[in-house]
C-alpha atoms as a PDB file:
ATOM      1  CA  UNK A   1      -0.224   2.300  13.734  1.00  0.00           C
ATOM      2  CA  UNK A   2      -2.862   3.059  10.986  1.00  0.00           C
ATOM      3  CA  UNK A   3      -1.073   2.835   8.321  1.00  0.00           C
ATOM      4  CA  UNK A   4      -2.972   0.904   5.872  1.00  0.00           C
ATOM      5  CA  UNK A   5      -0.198   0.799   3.179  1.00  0.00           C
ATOM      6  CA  UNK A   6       2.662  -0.884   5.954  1.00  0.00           C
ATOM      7  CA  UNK A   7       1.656  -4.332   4.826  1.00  0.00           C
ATOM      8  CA  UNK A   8       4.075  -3.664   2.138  1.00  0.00           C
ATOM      9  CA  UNK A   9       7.074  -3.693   4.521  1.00  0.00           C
ATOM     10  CA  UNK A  10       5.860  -6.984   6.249  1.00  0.00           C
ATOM     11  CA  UNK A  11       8.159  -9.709   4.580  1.00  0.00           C
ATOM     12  CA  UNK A  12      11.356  -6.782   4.640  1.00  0.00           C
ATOM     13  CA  UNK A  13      12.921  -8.614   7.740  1.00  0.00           C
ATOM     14  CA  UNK A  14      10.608 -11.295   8.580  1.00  0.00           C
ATOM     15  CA  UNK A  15      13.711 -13.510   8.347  1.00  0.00           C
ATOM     16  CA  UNK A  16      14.833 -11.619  11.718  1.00  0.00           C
ATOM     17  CA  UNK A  17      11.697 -11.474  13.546  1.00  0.00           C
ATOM     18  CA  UNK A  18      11.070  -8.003  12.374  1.00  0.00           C
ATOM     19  CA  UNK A  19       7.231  -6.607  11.725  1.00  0.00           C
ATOM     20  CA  UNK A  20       5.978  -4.302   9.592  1.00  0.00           C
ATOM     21  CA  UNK A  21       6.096  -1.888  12.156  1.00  0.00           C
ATOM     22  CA  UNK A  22       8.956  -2.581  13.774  1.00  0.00           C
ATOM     23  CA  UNK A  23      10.432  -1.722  10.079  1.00  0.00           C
ATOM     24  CA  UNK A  24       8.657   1.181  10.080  1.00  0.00           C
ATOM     25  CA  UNK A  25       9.662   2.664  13.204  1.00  0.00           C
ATOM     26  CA  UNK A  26      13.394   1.876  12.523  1.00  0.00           C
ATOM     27  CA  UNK A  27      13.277   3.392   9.414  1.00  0.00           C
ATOM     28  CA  UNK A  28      11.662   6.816  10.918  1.00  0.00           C
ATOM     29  CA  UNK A  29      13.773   6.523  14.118  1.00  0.00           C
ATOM     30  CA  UNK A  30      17.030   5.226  12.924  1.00  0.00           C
ATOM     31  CA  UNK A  31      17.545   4.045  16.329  1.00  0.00           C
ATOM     32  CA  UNK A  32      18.381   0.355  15.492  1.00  0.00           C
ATOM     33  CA  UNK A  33      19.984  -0.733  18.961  1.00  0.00           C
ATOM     34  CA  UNK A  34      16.883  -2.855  19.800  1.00  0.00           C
ATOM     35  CA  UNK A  35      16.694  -5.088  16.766  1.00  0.00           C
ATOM     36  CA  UNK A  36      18.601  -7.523  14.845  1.00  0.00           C
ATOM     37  CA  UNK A  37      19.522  -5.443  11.766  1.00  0.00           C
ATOM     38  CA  UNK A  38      21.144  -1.714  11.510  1.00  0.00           C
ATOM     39  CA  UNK A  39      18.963   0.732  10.360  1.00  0.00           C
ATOM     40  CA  UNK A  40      21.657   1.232   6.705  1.00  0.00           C
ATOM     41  CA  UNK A  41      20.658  -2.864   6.326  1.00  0.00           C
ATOM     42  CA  UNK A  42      16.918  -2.217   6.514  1.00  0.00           C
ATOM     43  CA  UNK A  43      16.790   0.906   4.465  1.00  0.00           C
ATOM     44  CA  UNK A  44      18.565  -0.845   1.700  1.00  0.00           C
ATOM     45  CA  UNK A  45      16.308  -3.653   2.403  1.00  0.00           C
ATOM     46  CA  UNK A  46      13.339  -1.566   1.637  1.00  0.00           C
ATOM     47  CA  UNK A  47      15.055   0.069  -1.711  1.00  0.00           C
ATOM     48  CA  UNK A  48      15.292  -3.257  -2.789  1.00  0.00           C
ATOM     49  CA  UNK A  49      12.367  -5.133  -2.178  1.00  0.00           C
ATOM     50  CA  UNK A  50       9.764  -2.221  -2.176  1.00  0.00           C
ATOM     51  CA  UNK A  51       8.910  -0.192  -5.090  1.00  0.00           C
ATOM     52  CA  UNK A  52       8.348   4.024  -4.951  1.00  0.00           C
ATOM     53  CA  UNK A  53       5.039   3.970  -5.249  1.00  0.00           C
ATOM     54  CA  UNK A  54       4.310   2.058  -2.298  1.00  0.00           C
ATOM     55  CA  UNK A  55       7.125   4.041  -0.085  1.00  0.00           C
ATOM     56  CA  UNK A  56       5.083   7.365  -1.652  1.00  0.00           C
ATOM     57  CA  UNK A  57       1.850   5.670   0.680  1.00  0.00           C
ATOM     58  CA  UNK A  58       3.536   4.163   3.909  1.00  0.00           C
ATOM     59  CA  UNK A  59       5.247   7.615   4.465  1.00  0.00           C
ATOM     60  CA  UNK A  60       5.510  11.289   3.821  1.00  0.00           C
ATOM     61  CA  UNK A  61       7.734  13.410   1.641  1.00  0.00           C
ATOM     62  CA  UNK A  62       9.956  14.741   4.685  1.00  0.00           C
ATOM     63  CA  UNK A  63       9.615  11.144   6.359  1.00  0.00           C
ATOM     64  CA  UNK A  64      11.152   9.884   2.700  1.00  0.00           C
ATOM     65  CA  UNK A  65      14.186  12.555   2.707  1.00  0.00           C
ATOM     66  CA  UNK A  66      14.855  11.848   6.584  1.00  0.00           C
ATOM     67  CA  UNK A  67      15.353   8.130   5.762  1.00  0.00           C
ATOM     68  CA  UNK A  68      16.937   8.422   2.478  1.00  0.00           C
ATOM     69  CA  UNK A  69      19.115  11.507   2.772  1.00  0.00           C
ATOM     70  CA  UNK A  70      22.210   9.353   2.774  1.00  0.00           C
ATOM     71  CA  UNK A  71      21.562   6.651   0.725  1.00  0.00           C
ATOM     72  CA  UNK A  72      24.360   5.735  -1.750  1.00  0.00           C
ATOM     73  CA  UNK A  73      21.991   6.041  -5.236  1.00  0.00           C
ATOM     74  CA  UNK A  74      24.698   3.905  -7.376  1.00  0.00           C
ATOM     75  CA  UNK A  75      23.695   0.967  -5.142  1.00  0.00           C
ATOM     76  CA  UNK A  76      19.928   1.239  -6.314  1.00  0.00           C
ATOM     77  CA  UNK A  77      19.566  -0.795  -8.883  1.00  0.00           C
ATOM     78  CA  UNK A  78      15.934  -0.261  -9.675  1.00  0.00           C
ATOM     79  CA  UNK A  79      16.279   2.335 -12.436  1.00  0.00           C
ATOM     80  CA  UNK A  80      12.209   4.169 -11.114  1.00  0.00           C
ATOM     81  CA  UNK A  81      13.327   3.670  -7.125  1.00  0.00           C
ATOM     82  CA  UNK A  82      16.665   5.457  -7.977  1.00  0.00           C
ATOM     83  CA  UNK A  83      15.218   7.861  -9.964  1.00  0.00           C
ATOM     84  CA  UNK A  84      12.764   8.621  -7.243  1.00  0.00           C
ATOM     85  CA  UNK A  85      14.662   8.733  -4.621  1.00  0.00           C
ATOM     86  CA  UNK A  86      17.151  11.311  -6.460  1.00  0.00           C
ATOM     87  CA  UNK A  87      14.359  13.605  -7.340  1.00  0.00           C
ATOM     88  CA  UNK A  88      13.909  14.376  -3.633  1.00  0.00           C
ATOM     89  CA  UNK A  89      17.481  14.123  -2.158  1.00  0.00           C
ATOM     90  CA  UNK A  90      19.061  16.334  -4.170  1.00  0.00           C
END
């Protein structure tokens, strides 16, 4: 991984033994059967606790509409993540 922005998903699912990239190939995988939390729980995870800006640097634009095509956007609550995330799922 050379990511230098993934720090930023570090403390998503530290609780459950999850790392940065461990988060970050979930999220581009979706293929949660070998960790603690579904792939829907970590995604919303990283809506909440991680703002647009730094999603923008960890991954790409087709990377961002893979994991966020089916996001529910009335369960964002962060008026700028749900605004970005709509501007590129729609």
């Amino acid at each position: 991984m050379t990511n230098k922005h993934i720090h930023h998903l570090e403390k998503i699912c530290s609780d459950y033994c999850m790392s940065a990239s461990d988060v970050y190939n979930l999220l581009l995988s979706k293929n949660d059967a070998d960790f603690p939390l579904s792939f829907e729980t970590v995604r919303d995870k990283v809506l909440k606790d991680v703002s647009a800006d730094s999603l923008q640097n960890i991954f790409t634009l087709e990377e961002l509409k893979s994991i966020f095509s089916d996001t529910n956007i009335k369960k964002v609550k962060n008026p700028q993540t749900r605004k970005f995330i709509t501007s590129f799922i729609k």
